[in-house]
C-alpha atoms as a PDB file:
ATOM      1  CA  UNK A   1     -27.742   0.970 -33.458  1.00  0.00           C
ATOM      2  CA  UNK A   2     -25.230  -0.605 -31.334  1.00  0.00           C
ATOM      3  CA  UNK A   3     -25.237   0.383 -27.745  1.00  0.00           C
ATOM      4  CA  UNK A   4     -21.685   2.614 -28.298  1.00  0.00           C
ATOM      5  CA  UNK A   5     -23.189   4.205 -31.794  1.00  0.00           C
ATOM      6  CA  UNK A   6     -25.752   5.793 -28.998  1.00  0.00           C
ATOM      7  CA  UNK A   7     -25.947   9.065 -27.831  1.00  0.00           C
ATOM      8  CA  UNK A   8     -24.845   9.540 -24.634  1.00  0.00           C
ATOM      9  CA  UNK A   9     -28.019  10.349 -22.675  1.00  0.00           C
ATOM     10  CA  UNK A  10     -29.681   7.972 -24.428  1.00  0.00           C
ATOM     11  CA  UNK A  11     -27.382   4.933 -22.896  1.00  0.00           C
ATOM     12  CA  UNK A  12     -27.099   7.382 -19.247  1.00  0.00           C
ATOM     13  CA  UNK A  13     -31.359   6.694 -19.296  1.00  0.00           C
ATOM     14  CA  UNK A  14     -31.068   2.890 -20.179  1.00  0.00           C
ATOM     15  CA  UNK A  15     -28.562   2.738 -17.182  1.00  0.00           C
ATOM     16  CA  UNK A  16     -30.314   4.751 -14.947  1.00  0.00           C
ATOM     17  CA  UNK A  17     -33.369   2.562 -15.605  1.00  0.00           C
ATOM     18  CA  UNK A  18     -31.350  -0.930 -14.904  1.00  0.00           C
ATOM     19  CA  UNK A  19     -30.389   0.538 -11.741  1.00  0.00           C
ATOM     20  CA  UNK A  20     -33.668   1.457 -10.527  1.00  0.00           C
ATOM     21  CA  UNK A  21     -35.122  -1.841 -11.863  1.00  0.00           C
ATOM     22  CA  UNK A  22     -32.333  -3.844  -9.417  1.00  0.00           C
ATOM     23  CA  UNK A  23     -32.955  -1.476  -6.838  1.00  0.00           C
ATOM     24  CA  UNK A  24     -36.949  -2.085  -6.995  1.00  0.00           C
ATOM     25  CA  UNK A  25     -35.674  -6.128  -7.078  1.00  0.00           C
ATOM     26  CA  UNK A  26     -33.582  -5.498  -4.231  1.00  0.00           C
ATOM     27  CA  UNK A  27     -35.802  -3.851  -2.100  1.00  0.00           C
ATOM     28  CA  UNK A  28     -38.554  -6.251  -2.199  1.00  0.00           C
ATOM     29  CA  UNK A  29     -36.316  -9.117  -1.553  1.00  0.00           C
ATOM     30  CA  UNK A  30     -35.306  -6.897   1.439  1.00  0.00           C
ATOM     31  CA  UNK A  31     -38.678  -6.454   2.730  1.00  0.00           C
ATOM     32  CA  UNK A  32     -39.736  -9.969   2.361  1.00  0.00           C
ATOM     33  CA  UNK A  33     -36.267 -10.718   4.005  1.00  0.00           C
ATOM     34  CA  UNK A  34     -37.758  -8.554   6.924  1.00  0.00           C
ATOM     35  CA  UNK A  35     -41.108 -10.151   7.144  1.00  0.00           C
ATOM     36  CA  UNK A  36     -39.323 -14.224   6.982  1.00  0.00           C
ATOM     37  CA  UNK A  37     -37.249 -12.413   9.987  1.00  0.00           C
ATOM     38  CA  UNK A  38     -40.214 -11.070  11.771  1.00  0.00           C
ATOM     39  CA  UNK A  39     -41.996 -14.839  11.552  1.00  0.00           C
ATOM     40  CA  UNK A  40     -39.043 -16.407  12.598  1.00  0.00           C
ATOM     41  CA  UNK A  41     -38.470 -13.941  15.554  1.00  0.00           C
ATOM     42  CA  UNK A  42     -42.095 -14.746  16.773  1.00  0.00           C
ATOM     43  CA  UNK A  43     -41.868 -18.429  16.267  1.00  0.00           C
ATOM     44  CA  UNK A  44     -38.353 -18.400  18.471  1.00  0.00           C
ATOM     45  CA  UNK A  45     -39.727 -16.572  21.329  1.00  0.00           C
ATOM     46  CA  UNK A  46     -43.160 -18.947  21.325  1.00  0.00           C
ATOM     47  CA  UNK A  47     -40.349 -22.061  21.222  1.00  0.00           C
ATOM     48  CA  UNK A  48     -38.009 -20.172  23.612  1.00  0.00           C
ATOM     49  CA  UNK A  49     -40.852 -19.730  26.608  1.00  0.00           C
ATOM     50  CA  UNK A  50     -42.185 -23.663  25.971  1.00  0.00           C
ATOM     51  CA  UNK A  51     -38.664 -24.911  25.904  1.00  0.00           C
ATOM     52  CA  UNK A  52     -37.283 -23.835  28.921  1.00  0.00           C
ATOM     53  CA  UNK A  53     -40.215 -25.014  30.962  1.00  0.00           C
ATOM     54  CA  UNK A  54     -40.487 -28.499  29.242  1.00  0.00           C
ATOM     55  CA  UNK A  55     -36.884 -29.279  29.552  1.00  0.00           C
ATOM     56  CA  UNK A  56     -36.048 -31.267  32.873  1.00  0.00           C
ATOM     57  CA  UNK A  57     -33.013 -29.575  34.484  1.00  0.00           C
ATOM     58  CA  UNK A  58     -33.600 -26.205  32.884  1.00  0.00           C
ATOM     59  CA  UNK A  59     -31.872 -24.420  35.696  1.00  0.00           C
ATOM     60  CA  UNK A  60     -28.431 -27.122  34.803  1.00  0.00           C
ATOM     61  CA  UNK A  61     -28.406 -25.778  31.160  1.00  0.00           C
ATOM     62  CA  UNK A  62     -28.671 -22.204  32.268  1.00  0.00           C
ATOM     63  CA  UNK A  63     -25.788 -22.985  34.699  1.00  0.00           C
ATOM     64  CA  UNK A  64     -23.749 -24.637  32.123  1.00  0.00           C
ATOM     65  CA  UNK A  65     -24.698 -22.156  29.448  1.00  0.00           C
ATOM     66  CA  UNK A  66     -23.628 -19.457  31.893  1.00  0.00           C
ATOM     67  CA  UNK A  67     -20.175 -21.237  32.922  1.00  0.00           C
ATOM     68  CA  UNK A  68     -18.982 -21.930  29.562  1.00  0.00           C
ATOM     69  CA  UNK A  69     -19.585 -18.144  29.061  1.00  0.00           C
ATOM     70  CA  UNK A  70     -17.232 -16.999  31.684  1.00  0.00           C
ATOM     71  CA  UNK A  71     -14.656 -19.770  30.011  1.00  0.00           C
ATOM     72  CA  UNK A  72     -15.117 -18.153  26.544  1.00  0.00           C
ATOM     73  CA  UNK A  73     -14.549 -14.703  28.124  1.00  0.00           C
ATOM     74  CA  UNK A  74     -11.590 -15.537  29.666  1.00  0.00           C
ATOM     75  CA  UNK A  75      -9.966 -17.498  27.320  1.00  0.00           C
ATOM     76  CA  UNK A  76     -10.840 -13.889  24.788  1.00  0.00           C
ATOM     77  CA  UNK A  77      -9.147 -11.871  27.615  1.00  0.00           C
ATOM     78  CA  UNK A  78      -6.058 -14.179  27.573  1.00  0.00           C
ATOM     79  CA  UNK A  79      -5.991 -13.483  23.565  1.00  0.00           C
ATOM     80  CA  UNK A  80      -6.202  -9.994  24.170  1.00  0.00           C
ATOM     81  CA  UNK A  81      -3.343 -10.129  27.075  1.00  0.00           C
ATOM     82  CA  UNK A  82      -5.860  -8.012  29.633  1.00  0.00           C
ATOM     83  CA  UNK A  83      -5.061  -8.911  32.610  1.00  0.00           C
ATOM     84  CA  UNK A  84      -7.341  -6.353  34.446  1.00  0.00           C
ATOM     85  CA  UNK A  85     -10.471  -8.790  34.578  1.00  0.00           C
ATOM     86  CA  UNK A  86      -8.508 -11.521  36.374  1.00  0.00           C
ATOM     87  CA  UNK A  87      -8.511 -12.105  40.012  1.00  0.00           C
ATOM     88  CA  UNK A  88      -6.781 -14.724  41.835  1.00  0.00           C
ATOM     89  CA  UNK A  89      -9.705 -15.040  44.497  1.00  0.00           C
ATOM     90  CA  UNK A  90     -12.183 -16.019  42.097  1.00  0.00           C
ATOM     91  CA  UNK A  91     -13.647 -20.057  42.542  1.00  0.00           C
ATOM     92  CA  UNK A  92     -13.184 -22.082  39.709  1.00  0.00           C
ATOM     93  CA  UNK A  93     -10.112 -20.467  38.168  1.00  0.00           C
ATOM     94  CA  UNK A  94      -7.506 -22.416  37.559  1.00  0.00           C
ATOM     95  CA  UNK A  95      -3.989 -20.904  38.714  1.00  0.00           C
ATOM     96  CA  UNK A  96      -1.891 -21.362  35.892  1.00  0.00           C
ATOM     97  CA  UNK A  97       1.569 -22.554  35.760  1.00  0.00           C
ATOM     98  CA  UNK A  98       4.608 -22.976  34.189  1.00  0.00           C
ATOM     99  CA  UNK A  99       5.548 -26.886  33.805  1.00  0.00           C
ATOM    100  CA  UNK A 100       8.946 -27.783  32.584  1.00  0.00           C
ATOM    101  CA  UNK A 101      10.538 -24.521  31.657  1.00  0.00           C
ATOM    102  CA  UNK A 102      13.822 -24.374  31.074  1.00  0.00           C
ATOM    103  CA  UNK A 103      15.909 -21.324  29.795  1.00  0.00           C
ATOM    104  CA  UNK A 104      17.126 -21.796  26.665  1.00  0.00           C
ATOM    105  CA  UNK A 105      20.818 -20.953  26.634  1.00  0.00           C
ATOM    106  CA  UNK A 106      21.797 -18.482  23.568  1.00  0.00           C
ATOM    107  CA  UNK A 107      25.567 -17.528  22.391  1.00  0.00           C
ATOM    108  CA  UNK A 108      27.170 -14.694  23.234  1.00  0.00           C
ATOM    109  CA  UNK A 109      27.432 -13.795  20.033  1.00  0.00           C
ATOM    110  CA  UNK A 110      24.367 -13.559  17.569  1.00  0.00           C
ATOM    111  CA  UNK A 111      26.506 -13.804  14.795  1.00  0.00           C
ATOM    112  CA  UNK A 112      27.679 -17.304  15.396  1.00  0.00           C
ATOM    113  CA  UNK A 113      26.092 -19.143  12.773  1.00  0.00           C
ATOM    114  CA  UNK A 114      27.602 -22.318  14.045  1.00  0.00           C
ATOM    115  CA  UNK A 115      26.521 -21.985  17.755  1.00  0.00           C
ATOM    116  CA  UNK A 116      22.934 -21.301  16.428  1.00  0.00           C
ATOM    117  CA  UNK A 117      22.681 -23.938  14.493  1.00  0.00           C
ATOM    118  CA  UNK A 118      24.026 -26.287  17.238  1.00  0.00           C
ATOM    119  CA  UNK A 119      21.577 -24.972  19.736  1.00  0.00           C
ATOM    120  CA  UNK A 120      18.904 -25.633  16.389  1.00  0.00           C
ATOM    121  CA  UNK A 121      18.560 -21.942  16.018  1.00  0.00           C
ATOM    122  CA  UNK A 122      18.991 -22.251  12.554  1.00  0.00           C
ATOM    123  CA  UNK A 123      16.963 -19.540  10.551  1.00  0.00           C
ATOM    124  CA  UNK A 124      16.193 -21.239   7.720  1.00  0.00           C
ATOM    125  CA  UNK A 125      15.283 -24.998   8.349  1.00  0.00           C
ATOM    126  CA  UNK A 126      15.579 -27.234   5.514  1.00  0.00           C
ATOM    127  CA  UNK A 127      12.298 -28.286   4.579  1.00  0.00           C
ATOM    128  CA  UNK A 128      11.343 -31.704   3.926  1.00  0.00           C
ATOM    129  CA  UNK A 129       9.991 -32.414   0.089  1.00  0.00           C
ATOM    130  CA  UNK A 130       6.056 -33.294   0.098  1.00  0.00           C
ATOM    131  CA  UNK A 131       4.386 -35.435  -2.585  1.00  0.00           C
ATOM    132  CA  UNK A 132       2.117 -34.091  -4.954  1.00  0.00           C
ATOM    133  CA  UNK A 133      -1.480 -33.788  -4.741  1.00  0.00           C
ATOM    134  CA  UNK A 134      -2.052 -36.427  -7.786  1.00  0.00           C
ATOM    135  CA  UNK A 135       1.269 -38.510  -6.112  1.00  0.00           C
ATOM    136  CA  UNK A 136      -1.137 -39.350  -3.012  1.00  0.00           C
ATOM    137  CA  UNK A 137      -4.363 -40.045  -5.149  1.00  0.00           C
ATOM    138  CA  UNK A 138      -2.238 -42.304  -7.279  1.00  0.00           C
END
């Protein structure tokens, strides 16, 4: 018999069965998963105590670990536009400024197609044609 010539609870059991044989599978890799992670977790915090004492200067990388922190947290703070953690007073933050701005001048009327395109407004820039993949091989 074909597997759609079966009865219907016949084919439910064979599926039910395939499904707890990959959940069995799955499991055990999970709980060997756990055990590799467990090891490894050990072995990191034996390397992480011996480390940090044999290393000359331990206190510099901690310092420079700690510094590029702060960087990576403000830089995250200017890409979510928070302002609130800033403060001027803090040492070693840059004040930023704006170099070289200029207004850009727009025409009184949106609608000017021509003024747009002369201030190179234009909304849909012609793009310039690029070679094919096998063009640049060949």
């Amino acid at each position: 018999m074909t597997p759609s010539n079966l009865p219907w609870f016949q084919r439910l059991s064979e599926q039910l069965q395939s499904l707890s044989l990959l959940s069995e599978a799955l499991t055990l890799r999970l709980l060997e998963l756990e055990e590799r992670l467990t090891g490894c977790e050990l072995h990191l915090g034996q390397l992480d105590g011996s480390s940090l004492s044999a290393v000359d200067g331990s206190e510099a990388v901690l310092d420079l670990l700690e510094q590029t922190e702060q960087r990576l947290g403000r830089l995250e703070n200017l890409l979510v536009k928070d302002p609130a953690p800033f403060q001027p007073g803090l040492p070693g933050q840059p004040r930023l400024q704006i170099l070289h701005a200029q207004p850009v001048p727009m025409p009184r009327n949106p609608e000017d197609g021509e003024a747009q395109q002369a201030l190179g407004l234009d909304p849909f820039p012609e793009e310039v044609e690029q070679p094919f993949m096998d063009e640049l091989s060949a």
